[in-house]
Protein backbone atom coordinates (compact mmCIF):
# COMPACT_ATOMS: atom_id res chain seq x y z
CA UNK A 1 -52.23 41.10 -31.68
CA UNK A 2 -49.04 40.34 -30.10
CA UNK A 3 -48.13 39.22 -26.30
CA UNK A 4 -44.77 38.68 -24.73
CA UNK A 5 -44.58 37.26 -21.62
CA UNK A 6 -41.49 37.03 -19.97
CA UNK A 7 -40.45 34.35 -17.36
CA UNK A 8 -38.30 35.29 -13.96
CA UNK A 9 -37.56 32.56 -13.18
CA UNK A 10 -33.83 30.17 -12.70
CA UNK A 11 -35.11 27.26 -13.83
CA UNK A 12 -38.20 25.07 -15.94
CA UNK A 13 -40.88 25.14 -13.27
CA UNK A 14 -43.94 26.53 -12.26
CA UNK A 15 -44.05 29.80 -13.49
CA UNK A 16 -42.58 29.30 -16.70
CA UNK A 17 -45.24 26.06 -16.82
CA UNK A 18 -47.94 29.08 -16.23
CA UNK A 19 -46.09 31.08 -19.07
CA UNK A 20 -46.02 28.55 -21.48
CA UNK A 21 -49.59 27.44 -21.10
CA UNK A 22 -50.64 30.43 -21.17
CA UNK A 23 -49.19 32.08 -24.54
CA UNK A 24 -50.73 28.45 -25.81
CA UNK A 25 -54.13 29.36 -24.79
CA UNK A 26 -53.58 33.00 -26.29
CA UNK A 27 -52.08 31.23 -29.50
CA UNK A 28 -55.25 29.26 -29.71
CA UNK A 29 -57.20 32.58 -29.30
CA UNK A 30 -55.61 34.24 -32.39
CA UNK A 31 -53.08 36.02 -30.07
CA UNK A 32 -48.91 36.12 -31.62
CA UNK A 33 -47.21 34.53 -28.71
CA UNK A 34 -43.78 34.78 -27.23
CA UNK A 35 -41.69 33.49 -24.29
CA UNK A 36 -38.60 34.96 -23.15
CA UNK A 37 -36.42 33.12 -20.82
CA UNK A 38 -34.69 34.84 -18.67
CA UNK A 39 -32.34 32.17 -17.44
CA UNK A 40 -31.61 31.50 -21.26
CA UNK A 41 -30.57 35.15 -21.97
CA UNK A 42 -27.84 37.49 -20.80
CA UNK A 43 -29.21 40.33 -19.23
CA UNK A 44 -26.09 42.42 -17.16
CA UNK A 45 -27.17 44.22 -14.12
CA UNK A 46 -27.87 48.34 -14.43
CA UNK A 47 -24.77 49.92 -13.89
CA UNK A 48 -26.73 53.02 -13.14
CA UNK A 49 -25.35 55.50 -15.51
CA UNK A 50 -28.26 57.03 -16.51
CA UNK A 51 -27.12 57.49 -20.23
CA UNK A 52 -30.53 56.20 -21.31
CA UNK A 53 -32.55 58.97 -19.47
CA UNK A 54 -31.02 61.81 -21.60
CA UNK A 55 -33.64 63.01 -23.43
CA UNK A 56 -36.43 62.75 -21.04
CA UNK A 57 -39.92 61.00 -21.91
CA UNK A 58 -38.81 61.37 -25.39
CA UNK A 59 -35.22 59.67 -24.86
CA UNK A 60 -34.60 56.92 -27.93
CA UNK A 61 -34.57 54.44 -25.67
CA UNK A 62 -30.63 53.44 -26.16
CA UNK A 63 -28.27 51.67 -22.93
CA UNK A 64 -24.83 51.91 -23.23
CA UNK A 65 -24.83 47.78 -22.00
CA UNK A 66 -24.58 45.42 -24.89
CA UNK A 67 -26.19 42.27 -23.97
CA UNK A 68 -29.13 40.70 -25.50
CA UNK A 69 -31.86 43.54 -23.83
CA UNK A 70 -30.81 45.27 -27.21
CA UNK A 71 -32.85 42.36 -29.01
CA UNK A 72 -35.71 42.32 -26.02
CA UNK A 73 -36.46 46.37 -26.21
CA UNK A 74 -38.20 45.77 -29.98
CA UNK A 75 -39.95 42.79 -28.75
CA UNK A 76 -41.75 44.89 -26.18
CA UNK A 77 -41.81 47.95 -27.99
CA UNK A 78 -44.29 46.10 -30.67
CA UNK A 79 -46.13 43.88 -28.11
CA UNK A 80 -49.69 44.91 -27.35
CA UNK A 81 -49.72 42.64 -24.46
CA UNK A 82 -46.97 42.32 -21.61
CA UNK A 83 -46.83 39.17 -19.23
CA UNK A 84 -44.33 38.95 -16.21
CA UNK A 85 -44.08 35.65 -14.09
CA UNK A 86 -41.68 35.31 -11.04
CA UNK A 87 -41.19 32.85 -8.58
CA UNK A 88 -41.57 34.50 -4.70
CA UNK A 89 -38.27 34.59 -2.79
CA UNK A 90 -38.39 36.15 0.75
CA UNK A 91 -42.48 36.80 -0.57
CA UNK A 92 -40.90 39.10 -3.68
CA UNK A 93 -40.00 39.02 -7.17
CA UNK A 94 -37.09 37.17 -8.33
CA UNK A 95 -33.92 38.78 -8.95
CA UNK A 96 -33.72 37.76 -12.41
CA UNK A 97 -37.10 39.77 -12.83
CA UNK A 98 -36.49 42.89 -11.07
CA UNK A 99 -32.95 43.23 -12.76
CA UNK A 100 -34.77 43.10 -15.70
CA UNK A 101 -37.52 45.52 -15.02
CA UNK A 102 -34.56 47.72 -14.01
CA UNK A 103 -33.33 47.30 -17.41
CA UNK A 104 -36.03 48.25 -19.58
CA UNK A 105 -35.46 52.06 -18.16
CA UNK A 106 -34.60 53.23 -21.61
CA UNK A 107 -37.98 52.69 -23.12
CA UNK A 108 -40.06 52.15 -19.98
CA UNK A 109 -41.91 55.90 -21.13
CA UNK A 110 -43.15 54.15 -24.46
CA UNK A 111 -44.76 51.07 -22.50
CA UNK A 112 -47.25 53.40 -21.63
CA UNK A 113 -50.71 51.62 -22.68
CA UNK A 114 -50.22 48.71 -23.48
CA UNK A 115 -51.68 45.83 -21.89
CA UNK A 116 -49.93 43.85 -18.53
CA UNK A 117 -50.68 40.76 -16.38
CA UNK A 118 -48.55 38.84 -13.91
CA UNK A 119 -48.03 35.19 -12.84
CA UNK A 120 -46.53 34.94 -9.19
CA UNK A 121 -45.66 31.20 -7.80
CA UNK A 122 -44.73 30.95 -4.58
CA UNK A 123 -44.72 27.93 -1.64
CA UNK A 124 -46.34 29.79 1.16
CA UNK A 125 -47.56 33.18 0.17
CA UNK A 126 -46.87 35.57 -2.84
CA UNK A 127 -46.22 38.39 -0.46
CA UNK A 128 -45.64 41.81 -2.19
CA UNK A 129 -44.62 40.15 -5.91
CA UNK A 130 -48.25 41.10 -7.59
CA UNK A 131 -47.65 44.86 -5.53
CA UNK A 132 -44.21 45.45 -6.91
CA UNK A 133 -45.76 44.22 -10.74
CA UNK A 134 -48.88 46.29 -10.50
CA UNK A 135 -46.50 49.46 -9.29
CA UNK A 136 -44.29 48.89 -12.07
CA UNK A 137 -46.94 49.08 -14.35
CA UNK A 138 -48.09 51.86 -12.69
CA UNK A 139 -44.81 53.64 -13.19
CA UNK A 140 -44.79 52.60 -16.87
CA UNK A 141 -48.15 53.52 -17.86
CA UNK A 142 -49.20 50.03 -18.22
CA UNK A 143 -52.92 48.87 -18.33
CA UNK A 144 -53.21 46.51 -15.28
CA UNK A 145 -55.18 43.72 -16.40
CA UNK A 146 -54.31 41.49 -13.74
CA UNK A 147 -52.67 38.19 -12.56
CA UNK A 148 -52.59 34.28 -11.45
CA UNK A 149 -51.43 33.61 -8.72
CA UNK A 150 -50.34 29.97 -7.60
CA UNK A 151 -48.52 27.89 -4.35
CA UNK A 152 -46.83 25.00 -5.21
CA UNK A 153 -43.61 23.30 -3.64
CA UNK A 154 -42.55 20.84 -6.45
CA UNK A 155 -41.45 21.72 -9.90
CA UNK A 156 -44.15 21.76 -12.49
CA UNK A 157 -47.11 20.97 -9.19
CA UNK A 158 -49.19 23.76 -11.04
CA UNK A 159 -49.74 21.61 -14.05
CA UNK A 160 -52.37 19.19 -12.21
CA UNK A 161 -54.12 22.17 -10.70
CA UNK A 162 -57.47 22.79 -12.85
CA UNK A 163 -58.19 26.21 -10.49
CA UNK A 164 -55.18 27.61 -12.01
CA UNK A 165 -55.99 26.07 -15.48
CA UNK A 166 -59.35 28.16 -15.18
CA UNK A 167 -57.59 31.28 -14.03
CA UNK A 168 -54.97 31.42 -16.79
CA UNK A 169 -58.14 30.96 -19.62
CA UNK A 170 -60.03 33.42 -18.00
CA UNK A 171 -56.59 35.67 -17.94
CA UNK A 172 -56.25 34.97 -21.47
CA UNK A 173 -59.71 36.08 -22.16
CA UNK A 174 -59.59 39.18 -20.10
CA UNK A 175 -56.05 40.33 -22.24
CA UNK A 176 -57.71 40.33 -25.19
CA UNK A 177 -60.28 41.99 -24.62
CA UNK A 178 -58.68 44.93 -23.10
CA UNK A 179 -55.95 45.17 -26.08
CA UNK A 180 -58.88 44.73 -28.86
């Protein structure tokens, strides 16, 4: 079983402290764990050509952008699992995350069952982020399993917070048994 779990975020905080403890919790529960950092990679915003809809719900899932999403689309592809954290700006996902949701149009149509969570960490509230994850799995196909939720102001706060600690096992637990 493998999960991928990809991290919104600018910078080594919160939500990629979420991430990372939780692919070690599924690496401890027999689970093939990856972390993708968006800050780390070059993903180029859509440019909206719509080259990689020819073909439908059977398109081959190519984008005329070279950047490293031609690495990430095989990652996904063979994950069983799919987990998206974002920080909340203005109480939505971050920037870095949407552009990248926007770029996995080209195989978005063979998503379609696998398993999805998300990890939202805001200060005040986490506003519509878990709304806009849950309707992009929607739009995928993806099976909602659900998410963790956390407020924090300082970098790496969610680390001392055992509530969260719980959540993310009981996350962890709740992934693998819907993808076995």
């Amino acid at each position: 079983m493998k999960l991928i779990s990809v991290c919104g975020s600018p910078r080594n905080g919160n939500t990629e402290w979420m991430l990372k403890h939780l692919n070690g919790l599924a690496a401890s529960n027999g689970i093939e764990a990856e972390l993708l950092l968006l800050r780390k990679l070059e993903v180029k915003t859509c440019n909206g050509c719509l080259s990689c809809e020819k073909g439908g719900r059977d398109r081959p899932g190519i984008c005329t952008i070279k950047d490293d999403m031609q690495s990430i689309y095989p990652k996904l592809l063979s994950a069983d699992i799919i987990v998206f954290g974002t920080p909340v700006y203005f109480e939505m996902l971050s920037g870095l995350l949407k552009n990248f949701m926007d770029r996995t149009c080209p195989i978005w149509p063979r998503l379609e069952g696998k398993c999805f969570a998300g990890i939202a960490v805001a200060e005040e509230g986490t506003g519509s982020a878990v709304e806009n994850l849950k309707t992009y799995a929607s739009v995928c196909g993806l099976k909602w399993v659900g998410c963790v939720t956390a407020l924090a102001k300082m970098p790496r706060q969610v680390a001392g917070d055992d509530k969260v600690k719980m959540e993310l096992e009981r996350l962890v637990a709740d992934l693998k048994g819907a993808a076995t």
